[in-house]
C-alpha atoms as a PDB file:
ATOM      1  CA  UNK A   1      51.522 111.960 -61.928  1.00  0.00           C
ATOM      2  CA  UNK A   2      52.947 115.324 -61.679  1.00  0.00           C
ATOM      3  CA  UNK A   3      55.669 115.758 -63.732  1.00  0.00           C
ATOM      4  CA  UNK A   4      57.739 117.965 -61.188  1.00  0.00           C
ATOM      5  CA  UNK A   5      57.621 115.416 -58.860  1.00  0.00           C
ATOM      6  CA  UNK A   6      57.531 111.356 -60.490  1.00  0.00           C
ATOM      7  CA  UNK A   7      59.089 109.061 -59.170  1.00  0.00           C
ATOM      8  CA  UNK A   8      61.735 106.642 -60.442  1.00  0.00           C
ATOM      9  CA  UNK A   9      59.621 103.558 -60.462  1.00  0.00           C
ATOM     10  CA  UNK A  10      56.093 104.886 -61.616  1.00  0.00           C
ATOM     11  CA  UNK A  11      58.307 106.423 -64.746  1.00  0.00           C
ATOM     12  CA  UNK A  12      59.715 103.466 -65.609  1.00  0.00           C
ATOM     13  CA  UNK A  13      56.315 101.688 -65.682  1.00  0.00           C
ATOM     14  CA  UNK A  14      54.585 103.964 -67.172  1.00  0.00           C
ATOM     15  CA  UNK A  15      57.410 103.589 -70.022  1.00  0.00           C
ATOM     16  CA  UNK A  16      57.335  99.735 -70.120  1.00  0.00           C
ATOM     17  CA  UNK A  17      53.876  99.739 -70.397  1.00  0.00           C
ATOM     18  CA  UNK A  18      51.669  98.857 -73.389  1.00  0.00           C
ATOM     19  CA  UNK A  19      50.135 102.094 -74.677  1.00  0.00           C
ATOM     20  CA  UNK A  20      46.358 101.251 -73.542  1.00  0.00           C
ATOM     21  CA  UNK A  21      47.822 100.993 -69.884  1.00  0.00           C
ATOM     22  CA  UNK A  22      49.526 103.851 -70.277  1.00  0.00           C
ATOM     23  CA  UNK A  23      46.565 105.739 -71.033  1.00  0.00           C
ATOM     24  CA  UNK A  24      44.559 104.376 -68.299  1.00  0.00           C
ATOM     25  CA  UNK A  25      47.472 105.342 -66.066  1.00  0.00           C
ATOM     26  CA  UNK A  26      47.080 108.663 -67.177  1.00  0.00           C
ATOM     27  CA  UNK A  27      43.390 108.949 -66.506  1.00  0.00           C
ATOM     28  CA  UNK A  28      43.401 107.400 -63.301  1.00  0.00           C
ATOM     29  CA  UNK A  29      45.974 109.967 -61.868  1.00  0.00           C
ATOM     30  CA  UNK A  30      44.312 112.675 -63.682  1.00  0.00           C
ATOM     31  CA  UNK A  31      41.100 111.726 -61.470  1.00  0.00           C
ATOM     32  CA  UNK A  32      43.286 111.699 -58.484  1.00  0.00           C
ATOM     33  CA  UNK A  33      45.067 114.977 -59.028  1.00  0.00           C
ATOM     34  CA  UNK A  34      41.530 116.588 -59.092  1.00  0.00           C
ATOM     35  CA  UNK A  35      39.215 114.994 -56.476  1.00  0.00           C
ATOM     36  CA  UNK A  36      43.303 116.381 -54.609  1.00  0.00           C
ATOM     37  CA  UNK A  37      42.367 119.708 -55.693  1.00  0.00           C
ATOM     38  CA  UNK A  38      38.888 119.764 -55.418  1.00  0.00           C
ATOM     39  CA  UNK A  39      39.551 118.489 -51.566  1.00  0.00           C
ATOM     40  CA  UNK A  40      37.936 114.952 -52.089  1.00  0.00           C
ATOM     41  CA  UNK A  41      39.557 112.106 -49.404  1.00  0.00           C
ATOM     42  CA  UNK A  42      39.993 108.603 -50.618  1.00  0.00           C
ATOM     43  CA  UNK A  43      37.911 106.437 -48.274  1.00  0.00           C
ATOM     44  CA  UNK A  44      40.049 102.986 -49.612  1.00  0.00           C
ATOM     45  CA  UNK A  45      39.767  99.859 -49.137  1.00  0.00           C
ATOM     46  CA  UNK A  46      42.624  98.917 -46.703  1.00  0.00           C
ATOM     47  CA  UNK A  47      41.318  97.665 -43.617  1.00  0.00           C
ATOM     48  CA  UNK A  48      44.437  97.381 -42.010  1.00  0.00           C
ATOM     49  CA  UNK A  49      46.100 100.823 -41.602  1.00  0.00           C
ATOM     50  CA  UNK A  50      43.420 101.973 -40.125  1.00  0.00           C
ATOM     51  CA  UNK A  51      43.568  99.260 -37.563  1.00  0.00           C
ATOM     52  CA  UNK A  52      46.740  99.212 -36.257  1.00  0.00           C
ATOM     53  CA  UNK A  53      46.196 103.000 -35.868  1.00  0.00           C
ATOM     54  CA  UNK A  54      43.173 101.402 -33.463  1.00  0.00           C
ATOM     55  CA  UNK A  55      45.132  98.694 -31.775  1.00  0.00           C
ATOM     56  CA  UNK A  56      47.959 101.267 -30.781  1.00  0.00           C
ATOM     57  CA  UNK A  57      45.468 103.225 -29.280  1.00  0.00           C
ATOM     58  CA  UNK A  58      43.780 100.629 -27.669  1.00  0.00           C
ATOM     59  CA  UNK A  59      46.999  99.637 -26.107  1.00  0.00           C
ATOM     60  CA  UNK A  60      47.243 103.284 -24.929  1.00  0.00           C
ATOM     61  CA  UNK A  61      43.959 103.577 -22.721  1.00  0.00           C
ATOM     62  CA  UNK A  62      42.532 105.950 -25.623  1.00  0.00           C
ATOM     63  CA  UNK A  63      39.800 103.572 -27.235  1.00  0.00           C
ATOM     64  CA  UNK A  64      37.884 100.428 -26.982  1.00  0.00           C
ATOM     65  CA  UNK A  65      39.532  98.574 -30.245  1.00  0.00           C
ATOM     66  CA  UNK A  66      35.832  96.625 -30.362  1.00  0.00           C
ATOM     67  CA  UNK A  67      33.795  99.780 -30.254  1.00  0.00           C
ATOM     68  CA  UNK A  68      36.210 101.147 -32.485  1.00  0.00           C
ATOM     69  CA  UNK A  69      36.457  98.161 -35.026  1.00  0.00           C
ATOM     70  CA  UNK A  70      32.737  98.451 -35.165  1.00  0.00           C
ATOM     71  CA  UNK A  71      32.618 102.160 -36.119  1.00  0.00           C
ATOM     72  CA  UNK A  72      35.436 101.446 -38.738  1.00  0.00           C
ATOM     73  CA  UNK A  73      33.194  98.217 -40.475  1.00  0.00           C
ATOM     74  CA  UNK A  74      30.170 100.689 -40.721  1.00  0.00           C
ATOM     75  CA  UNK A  75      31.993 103.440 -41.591  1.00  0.00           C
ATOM     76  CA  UNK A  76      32.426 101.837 -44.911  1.00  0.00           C
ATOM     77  CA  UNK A  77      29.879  99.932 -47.021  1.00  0.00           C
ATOM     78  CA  UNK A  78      32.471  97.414 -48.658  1.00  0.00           C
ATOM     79  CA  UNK A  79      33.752  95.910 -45.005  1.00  0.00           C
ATOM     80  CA  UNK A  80      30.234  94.870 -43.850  1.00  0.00           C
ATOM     81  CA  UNK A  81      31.567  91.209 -44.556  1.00  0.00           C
ATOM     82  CA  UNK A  82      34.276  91.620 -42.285  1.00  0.00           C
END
């Protein structure tokens, strides 16, 4: 939560929260500010970004969306359900 930067909506949140949560806010943008700065990537959880970045491609002659689907499920221990 950089100061120089916040916006709107995450300050008004983090004001109308209780003060535990607003601690735990606090932390868990603190972690994210330095795994930024230390070059760390956030390998989420969100299946679906990823693809429709696929599918597009597919569409385009670039990939095979199965191939690629595959890759994307092992890249990533918590999707080997899907």
């Amino acid at each position: 939560m950089p100061l120089e930067a916040i916006h709107l909506k995450k300050l008004l949140c983090f004001f109308d929260a209780p003060q535990a949560q607003r601690k735990a806010m606090l932390r868990e943008d603190i972690r994210r500010e330095i795994a930024k700065a230390n070059g760390v990537t956030a390998s989420g959880g969100d299946f679906h970004v990823p693809f429709w970045a696929d599918a597009k491609r597919h569409v385009l002659g670039k990939v095979d969306l199965e191939d690629q689907t595959n890759i994307r499920i092992a890249s990533n221990e918590r999707r080997k359900n899907l």
